[in-house]
N, C-alpha and C. Protein backbone atom coordinates (compact mmCIF):
# COMPACT_ATOMS: atom_id res chain seq x y z
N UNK A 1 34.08 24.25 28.15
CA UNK A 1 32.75 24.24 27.57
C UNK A 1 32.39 25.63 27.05
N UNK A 2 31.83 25.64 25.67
CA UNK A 2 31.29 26.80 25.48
C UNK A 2 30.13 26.36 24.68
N UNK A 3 28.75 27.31 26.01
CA UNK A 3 27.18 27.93 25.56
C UNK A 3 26.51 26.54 25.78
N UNK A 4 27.36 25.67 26.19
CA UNK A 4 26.58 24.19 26.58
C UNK A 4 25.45 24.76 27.67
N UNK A 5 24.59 23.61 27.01
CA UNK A 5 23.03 24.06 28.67
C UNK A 5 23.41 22.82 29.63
N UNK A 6 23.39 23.52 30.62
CA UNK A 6 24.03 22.28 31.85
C UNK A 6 23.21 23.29 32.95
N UNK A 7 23.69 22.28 33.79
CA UNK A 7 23.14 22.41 35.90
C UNK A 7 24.48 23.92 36.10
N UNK A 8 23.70 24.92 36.88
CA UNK A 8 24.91 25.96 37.28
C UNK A 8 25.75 25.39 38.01
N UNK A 9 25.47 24.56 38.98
CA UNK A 9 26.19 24.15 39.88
C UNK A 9 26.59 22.68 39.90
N UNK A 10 28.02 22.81 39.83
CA UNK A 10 28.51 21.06 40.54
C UNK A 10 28.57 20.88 41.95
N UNK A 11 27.97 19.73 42.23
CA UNK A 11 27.86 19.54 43.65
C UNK A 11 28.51 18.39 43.86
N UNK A 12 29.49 18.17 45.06
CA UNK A 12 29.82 16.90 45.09
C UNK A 12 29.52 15.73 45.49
N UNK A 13 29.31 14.77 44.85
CA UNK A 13 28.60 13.70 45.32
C UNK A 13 26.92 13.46 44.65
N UNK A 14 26.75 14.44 43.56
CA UNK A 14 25.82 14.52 43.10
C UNK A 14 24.61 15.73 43.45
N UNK A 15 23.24 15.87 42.54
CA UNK A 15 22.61 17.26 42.69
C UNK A 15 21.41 16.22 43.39
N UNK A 16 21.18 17.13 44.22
CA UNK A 16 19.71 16.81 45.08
C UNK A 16 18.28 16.76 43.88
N UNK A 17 17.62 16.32 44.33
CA UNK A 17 16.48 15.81 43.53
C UNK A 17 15.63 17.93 43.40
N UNK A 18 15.58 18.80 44.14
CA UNK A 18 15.24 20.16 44.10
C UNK A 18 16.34 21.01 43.47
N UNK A 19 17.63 20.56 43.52
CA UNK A 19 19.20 20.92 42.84
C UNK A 19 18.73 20.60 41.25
N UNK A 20 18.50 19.72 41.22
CA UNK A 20 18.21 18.95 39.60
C UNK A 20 17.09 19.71 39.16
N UNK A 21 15.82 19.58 39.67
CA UNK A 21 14.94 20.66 39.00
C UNK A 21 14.64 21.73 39.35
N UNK A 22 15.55 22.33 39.75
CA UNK A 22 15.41 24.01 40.21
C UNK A 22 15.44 24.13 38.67
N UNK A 23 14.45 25.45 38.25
CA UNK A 23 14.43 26.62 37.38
C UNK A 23 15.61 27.25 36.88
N UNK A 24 16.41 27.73 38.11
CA UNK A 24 17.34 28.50 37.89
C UNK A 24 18.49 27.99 38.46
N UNK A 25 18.60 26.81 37.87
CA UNK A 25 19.83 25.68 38.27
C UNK A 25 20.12 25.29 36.25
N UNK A 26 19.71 26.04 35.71
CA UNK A 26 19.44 25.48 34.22
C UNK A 26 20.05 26.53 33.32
N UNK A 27 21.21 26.25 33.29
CA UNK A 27 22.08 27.53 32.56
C UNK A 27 22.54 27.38 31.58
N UNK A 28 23.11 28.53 30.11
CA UNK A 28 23.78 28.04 29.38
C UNK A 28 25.47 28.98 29.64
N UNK A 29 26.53 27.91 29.75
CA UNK A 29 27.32 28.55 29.70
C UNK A 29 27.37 30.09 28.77
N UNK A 30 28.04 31.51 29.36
CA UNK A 30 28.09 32.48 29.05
C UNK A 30 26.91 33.10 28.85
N UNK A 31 25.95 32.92 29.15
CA UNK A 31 24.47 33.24 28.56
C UNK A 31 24.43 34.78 29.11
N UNK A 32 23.55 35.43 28.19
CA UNK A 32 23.40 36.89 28.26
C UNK A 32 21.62 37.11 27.84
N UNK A 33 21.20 38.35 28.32
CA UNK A 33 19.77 38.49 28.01
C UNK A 33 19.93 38.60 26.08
N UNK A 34 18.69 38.13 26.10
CA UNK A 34 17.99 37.62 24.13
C UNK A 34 18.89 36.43 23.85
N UNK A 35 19.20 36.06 24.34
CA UNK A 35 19.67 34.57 23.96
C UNK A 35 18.42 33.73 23.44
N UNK A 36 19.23 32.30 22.61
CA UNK A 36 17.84 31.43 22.92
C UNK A 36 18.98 30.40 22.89
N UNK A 37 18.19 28.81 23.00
CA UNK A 37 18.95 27.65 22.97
C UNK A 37 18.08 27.22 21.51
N UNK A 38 19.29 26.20 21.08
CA UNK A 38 18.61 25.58 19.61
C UNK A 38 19.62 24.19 19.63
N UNK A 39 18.95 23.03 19.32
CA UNK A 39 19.46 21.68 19.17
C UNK A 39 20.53 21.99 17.72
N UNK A 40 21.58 21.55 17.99
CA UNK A 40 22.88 22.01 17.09
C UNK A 40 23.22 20.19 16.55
N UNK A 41 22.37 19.34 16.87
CA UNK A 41 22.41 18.05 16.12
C UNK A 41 23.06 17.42 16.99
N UNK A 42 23.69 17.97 18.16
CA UNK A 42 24.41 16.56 19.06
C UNK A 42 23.95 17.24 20.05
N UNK A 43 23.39 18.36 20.95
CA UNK A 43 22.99 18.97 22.41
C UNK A 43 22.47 20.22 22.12
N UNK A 44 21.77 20.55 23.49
CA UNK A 44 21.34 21.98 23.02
C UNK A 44 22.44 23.26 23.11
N UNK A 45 22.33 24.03 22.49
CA UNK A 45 23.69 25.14 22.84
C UNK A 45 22.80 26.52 22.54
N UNK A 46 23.68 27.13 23.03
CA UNK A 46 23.24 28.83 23.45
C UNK A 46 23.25 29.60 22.14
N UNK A 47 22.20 30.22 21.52
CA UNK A 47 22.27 30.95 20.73
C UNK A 47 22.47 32.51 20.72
N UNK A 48 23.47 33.33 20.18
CA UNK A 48 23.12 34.61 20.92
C UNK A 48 22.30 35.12 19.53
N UNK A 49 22.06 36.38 20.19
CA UNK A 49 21.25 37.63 19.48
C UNK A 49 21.85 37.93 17.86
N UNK A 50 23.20 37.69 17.81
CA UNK A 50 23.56 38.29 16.23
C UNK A 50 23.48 36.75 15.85
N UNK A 51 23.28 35.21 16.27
CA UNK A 51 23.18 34.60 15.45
C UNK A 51 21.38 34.67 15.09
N UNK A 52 21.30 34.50 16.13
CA UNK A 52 19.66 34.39 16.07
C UNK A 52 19.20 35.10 14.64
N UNK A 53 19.58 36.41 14.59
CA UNK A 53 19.03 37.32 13.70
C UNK A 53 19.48 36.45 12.51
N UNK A 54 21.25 36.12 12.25
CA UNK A 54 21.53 35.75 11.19
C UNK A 54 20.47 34.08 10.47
N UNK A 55 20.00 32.85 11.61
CA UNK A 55 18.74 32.23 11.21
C UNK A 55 17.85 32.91 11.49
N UNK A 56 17.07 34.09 11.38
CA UNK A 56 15.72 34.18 10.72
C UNK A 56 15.86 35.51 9.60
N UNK A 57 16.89 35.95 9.26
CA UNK A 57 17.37 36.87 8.26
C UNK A 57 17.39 35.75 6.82
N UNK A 58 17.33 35.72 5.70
CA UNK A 58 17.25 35.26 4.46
C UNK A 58 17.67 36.17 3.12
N UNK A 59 18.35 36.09 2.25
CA UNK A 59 18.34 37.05 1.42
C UNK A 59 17.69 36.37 -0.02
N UNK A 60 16.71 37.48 -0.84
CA UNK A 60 15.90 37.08 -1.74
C UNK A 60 16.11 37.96 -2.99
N UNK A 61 16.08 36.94 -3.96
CA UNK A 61 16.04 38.11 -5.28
C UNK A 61 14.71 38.13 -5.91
N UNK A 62 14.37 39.21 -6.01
CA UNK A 62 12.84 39.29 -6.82
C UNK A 62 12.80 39.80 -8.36
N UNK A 63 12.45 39.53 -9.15
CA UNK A 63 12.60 39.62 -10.65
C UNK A 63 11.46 40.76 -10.99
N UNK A 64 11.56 42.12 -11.41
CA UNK A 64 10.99 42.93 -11.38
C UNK A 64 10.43 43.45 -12.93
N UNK A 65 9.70 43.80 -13.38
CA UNK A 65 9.79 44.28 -14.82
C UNK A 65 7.59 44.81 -15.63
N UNK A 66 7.54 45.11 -14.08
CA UNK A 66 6.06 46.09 -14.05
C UNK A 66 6.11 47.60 -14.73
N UNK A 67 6.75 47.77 -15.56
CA UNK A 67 7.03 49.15 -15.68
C UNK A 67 5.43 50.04 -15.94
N UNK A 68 5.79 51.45 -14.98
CA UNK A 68 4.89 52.32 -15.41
C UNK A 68 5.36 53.31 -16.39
N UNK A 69 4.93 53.45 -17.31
CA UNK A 69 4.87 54.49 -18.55
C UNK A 69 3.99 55.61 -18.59
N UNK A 70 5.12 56.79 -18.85
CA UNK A 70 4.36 58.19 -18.71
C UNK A 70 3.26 58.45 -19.98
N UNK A 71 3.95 58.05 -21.17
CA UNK A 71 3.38 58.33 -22.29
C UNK A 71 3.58 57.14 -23.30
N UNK A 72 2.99 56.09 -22.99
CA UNK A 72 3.00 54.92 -24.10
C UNK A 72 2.59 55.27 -25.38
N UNK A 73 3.82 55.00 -26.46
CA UNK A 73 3.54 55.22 -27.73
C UNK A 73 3.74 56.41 -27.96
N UNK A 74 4.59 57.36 -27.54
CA UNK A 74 5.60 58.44 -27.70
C UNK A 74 7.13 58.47 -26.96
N UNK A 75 6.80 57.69 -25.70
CA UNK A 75 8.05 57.76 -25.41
C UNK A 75 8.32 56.39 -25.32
N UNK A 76 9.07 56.05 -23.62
CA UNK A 76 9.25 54.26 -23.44
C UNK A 76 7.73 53.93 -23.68
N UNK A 77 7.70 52.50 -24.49
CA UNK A 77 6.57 52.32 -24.79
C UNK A 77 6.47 50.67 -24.47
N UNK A 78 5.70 49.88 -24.04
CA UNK A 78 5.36 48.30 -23.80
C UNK A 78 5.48 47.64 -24.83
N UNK A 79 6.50 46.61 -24.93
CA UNK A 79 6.60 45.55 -25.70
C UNK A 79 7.24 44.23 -24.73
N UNK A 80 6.54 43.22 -25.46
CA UNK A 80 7.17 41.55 -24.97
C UNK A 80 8.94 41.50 -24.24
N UNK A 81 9.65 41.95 -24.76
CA UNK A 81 10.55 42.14 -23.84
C UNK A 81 11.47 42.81 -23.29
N UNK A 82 10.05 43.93 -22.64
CA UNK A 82 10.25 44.91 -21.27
C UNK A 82 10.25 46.03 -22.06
N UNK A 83 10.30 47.21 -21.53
CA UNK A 83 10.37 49.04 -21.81
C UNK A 83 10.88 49.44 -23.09
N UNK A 84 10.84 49.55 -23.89
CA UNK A 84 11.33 50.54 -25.57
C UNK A 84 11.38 51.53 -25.18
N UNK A 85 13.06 52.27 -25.81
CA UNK A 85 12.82 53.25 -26.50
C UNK A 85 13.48 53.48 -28.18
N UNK A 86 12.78 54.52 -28.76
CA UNK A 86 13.04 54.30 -29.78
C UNK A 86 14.03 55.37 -29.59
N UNK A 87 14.10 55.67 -30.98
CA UNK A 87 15.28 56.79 -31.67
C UNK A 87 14.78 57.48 -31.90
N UNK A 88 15.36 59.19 -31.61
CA UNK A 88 15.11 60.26 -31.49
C UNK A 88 14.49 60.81 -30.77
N UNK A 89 14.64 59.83 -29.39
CA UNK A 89 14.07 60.68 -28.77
C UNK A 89 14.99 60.86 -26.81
N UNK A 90 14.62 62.03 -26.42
CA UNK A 90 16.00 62.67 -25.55
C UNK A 90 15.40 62.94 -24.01
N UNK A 91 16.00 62.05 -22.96
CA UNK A 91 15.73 62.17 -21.49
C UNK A 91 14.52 62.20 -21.04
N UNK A 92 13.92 60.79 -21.57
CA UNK A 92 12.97 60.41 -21.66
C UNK A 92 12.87 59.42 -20.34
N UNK A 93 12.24 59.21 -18.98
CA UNK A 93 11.45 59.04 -17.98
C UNK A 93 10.71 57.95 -18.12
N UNK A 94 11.02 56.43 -17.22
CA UNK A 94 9.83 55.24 -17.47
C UNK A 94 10.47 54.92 -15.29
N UNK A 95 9.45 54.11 -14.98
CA UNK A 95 10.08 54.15 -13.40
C UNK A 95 9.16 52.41 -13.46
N UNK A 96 10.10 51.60 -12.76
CA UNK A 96 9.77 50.22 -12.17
C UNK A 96 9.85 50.20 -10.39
N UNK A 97 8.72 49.98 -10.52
CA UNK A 97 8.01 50.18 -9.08
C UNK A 97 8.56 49.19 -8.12
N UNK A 98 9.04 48.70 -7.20
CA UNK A 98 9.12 48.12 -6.73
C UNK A 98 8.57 47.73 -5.36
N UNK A 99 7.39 46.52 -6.19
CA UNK A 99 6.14 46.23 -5.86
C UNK A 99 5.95 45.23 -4.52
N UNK A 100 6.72 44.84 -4.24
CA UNK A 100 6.91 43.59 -3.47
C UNK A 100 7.37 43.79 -2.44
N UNK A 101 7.84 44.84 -1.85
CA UNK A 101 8.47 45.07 -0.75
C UNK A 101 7.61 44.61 1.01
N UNK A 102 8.05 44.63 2.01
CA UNK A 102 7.24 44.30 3.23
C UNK A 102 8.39 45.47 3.89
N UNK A 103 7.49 45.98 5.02
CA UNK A 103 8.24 46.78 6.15
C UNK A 103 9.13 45.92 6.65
N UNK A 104 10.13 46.17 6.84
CA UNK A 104 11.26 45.72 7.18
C UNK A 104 12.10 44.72 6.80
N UNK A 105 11.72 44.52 5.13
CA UNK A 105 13.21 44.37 4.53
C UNK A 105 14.43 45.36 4.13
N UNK A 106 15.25 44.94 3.66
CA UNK A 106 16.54 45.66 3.65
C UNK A 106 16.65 45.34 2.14
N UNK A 107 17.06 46.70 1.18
CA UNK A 107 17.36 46.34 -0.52
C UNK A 107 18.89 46.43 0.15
N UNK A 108 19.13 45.62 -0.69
CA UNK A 108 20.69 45.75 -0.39
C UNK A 108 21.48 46.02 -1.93
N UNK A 109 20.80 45.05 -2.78
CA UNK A 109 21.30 45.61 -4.22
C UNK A 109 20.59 45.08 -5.73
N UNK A 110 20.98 45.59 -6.60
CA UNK A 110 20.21 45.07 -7.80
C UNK A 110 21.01 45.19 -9.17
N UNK A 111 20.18 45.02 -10.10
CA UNK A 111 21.12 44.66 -11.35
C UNK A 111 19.70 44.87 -12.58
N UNK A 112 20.04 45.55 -13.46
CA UNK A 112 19.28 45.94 -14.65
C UNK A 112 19.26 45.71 -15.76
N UNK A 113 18.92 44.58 -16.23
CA UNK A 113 18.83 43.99 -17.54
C UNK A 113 18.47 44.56 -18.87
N UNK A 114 19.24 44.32 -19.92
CA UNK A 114 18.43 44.92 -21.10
C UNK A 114 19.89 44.66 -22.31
N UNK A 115 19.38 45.64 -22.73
CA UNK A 115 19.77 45.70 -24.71
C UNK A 115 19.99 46.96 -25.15
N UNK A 116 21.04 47.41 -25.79
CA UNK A 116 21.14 48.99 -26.04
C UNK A 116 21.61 48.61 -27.34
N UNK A 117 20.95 49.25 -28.41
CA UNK A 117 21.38 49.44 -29.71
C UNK A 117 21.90 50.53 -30.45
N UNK A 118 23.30 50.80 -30.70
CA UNK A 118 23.37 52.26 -30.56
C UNK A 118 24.04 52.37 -31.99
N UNK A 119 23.76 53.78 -32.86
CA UNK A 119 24.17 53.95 -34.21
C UNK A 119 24.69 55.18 -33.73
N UNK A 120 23.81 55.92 -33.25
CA UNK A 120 24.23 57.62 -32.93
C UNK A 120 25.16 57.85 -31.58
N UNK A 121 24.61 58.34 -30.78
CA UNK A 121 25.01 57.96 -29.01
C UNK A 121 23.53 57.85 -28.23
N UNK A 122 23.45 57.60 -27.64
CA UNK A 122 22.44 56.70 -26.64
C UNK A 122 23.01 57.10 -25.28
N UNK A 123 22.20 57.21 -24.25
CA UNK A 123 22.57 57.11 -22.76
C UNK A 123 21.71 56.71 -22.03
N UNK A 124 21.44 56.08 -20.90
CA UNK A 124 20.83 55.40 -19.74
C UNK A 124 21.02 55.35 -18.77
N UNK A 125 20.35 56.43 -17.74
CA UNK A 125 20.53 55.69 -16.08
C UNK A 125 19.54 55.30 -15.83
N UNK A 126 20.40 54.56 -14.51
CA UNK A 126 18.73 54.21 -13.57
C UNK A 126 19.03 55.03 -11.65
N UNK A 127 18.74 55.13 -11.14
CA UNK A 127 18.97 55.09 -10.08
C UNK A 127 17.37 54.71 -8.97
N UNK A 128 18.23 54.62 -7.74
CA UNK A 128 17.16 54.17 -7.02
C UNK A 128 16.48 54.87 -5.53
N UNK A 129 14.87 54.90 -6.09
CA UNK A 129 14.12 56.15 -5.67
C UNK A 129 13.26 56.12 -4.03
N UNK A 130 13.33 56.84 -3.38
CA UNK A 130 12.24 56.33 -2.17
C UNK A 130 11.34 57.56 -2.20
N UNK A 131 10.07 56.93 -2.33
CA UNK A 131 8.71 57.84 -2.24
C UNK A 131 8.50 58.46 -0.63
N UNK A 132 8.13 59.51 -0.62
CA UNK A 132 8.32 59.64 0.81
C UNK A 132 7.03 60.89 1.19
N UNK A 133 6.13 59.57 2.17
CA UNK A 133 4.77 60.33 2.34
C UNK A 133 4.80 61.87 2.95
N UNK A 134 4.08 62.99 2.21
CA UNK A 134 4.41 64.18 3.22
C UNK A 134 3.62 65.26 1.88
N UNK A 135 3.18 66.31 2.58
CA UNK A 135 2.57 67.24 1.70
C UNK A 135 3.25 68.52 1.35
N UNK A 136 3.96 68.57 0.40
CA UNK A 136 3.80 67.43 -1.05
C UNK A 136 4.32 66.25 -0.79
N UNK A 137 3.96 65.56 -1.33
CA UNK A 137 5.28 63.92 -1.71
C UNK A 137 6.54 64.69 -1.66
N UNK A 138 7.58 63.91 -0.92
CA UNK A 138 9.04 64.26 -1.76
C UNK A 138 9.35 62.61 -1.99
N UNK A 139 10.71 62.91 -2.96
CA UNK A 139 11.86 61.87 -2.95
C UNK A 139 12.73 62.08 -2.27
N UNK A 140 13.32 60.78 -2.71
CA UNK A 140 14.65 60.44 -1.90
C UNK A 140 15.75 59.89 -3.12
N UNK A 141 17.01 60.23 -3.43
CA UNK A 141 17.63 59.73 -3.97
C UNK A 141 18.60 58.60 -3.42
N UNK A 142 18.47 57.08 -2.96
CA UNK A 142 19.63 56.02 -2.30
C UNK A 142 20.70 56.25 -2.55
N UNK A 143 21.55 56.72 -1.59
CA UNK A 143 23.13 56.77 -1.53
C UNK A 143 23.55 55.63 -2.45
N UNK A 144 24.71 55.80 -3.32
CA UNK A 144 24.58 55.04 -4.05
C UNK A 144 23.86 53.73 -4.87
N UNK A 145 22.68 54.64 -5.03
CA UNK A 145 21.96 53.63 -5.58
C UNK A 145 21.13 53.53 -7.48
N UNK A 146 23.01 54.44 -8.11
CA UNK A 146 22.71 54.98 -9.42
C UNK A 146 23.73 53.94 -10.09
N UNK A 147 23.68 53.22 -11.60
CA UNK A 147 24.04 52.40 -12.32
C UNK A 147 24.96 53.58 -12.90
N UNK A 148 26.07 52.53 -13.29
CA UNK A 148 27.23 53.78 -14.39
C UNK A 148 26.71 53.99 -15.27
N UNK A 149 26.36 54.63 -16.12
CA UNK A 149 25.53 55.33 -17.22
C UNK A 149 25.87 54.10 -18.41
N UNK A 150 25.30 53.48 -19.29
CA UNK A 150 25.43 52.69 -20.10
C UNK A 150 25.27 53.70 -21.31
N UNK A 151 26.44 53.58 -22.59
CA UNK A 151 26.22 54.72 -23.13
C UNK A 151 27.44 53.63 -24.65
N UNK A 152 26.53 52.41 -24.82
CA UNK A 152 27.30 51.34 -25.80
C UNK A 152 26.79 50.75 -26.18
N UNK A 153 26.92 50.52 -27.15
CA UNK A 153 26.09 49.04 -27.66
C UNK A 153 26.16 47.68 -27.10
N UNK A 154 25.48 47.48 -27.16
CA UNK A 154 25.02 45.11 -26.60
C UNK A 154 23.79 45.31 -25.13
N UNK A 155 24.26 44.28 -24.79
CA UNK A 155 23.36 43.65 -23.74
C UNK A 155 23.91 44.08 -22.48
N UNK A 156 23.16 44.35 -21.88
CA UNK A 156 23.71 44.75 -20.20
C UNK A 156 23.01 44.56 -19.29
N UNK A 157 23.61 43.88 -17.86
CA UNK A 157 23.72 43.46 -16.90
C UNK A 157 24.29 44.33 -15.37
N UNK A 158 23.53 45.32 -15.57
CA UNK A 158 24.44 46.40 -14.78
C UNK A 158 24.33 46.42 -13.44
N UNK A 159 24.94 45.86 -12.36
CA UNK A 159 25.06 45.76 -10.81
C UNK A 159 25.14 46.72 -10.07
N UNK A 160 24.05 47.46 -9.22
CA UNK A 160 24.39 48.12 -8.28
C UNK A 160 24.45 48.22 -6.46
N UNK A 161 25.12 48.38 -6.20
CA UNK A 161 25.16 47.98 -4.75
C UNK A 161 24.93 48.92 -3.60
N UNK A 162 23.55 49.70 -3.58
CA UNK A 162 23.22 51.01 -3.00
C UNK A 162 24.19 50.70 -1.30
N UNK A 163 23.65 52.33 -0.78
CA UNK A 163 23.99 51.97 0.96
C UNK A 163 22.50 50.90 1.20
N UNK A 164 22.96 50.23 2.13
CA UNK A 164 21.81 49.57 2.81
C UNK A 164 20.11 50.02 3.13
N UNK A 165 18.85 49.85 2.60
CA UNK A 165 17.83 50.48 2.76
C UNK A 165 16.97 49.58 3.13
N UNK A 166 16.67 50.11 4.57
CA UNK A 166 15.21 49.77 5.21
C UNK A 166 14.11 50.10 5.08
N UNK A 167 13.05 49.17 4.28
CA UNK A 167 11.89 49.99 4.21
C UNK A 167 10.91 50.11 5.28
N UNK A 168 10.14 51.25 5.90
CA UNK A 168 9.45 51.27 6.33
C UNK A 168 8.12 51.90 6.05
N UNK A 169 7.12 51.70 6.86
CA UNK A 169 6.04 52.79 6.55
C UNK A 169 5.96 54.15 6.18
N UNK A 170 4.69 54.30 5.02
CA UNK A 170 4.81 55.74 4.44
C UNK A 170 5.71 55.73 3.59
N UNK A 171 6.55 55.00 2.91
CA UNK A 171 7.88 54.74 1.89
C UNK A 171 7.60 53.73 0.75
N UNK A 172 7.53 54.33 -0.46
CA UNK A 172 7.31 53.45 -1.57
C UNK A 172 9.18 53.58 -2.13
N UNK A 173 9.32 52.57 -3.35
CA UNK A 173 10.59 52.31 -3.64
C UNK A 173 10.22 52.41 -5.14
N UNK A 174 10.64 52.81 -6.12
CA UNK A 174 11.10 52.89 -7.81
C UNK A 174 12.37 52.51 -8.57
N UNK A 175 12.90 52.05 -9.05
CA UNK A 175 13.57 52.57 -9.96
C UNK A 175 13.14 53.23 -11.14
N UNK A 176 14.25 54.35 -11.29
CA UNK A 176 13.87 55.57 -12.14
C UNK A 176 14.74 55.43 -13.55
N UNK A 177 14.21 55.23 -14.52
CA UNK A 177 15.01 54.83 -15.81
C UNK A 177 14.82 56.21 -16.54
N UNK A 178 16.07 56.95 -16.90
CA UNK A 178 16.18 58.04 -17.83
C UNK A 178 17.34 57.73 -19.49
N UNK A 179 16.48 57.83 -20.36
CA UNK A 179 17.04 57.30 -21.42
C UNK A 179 16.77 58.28 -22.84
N UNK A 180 18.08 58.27 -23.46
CA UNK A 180 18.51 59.80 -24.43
C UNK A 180 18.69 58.34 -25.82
N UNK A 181 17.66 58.58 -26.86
CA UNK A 181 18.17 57.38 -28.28
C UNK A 181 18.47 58.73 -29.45
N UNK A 182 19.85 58.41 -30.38
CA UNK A 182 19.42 59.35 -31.26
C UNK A 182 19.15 58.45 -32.51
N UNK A 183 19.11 58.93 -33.91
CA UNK A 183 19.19 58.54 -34.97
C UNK A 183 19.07 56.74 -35.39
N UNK A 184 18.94 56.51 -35.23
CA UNK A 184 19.08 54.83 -35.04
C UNK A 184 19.37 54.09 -34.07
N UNK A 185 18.92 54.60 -33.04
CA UNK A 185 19.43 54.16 -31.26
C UNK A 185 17.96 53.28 -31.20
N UNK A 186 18.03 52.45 -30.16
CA UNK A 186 17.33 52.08 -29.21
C UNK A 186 17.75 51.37 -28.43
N UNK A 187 16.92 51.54 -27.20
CA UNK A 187 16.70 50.70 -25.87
C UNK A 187 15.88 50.39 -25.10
N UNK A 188 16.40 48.49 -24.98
CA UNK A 188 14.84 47.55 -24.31
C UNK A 188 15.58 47.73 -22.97
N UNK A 189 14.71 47.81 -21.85
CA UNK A 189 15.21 47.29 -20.26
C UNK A 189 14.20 46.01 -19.81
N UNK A 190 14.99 45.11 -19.87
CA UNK A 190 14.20 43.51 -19.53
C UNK A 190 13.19 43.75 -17.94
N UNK A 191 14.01 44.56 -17.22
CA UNK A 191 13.56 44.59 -16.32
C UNK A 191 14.94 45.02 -15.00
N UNK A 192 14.18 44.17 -13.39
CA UNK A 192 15.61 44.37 -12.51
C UNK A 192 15.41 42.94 -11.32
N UNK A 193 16.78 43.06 -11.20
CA UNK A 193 16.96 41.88 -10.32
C UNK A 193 17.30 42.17 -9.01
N UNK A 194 16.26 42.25 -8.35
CA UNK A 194 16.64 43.07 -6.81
C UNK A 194 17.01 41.96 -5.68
N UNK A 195 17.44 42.34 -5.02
CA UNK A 195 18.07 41.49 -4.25
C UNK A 195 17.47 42.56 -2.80
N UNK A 196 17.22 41.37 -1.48
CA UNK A 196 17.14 41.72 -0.14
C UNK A 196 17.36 41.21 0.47
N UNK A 197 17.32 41.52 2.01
CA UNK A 197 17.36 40.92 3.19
C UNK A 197 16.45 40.49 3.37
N UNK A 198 15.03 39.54 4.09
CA UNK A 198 13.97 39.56 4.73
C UNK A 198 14.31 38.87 5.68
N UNK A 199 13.38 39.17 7.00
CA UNK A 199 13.66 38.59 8.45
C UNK A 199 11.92 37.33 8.04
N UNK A 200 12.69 36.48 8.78
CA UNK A 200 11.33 35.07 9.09
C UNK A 200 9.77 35.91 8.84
């Protein structure tokens, strides 16, 4: 038997009527403290602690594309679909907030949509930012949490897979979009596709 809930004890000839409902006659095989029991569709069985977490853990993608703009209508500027920039203009600054977060999810990774039109050369990162309460503000740059520089023409879909980040209190999250158009360049960013952990 394994993690079955049964009587601790076999007795022979059967359990006494105080044997049967003793408290602590009610065991699950191997059981350890943070356990729980959960009906598994044919009996109850022993749940431990790393499954437990794994049912009330969920992973969610949230579709992002709030951008804040430093200087609308000189630099990245708002249009229908997502952030502009035009041409001629060089390491230019737009940041997508990432608005949705709760204390104690986990980003685990994301992906950055858009369109690069390039005549001259063009370049684009993004990487990913943690606000971090304190006088002054500082940042934080996420261990790998920077896109390979897109620096081509077409459509892109760019995946990044930071170290693991827990948010907690006092911690806001961005992505930071830096973008160089020359001569007949531009670039739209649709937005981002973030992906997390959340617990129940």
């Amino acid at each position: 038997m394994a993690n079955e809930f049964r009587h601790a004890n076999a007795v022979a000839g059967g359990l006494s009527e105080n044997e049967y409902e003793a408290v602590d006659e009610h065991i699950a095989n191997n059981q350890a403290a943070n356990d729980m029991l959960y009906y598994n569709g044919a009996t109850w069985v022993r749940a431990t602690a790393t499954t437990i977490r794994g049912l009330l853990e969920h992973s969610i993608i949230f579709h992002v594309n709030a951008f804040q703009y430093p200087a609308p209508g000189t630099d990245w500027t708002p249009q229908l679909e997502g952030a502009h920039l035009a041409q001629n203009l060089a390491a230019k600054k737009c940041w997508l907030p990432l608005n949705f977060l709760k204390v104690g999810d986990i980003i685990t990774a994301y992906n950055l949509l858009g369109d690069a039109i390039e005549a001259a050369a063009l370049t684009l990162d993004c990487k990913l930012v943690r606000v971090n309460l304190a006088d002054p503000l500082t940042t934080t740059d996420i261990v790998n949490g920077a896109i390979i520089q897109i620096d081509a023409d077409g459509d892109f879909d760019q995946a990044v897979n930071p170290d693991d980040e827990t948010v907690a209190t006092d911690k806001q999250y961005v992505l930071e979009l830096l973008g160089t158009c020359g001569g007949g360049d531009s670039i739209t960013v649709m937005g981002a596709e973030v992906t997390i952990t959340r617990k129940i």
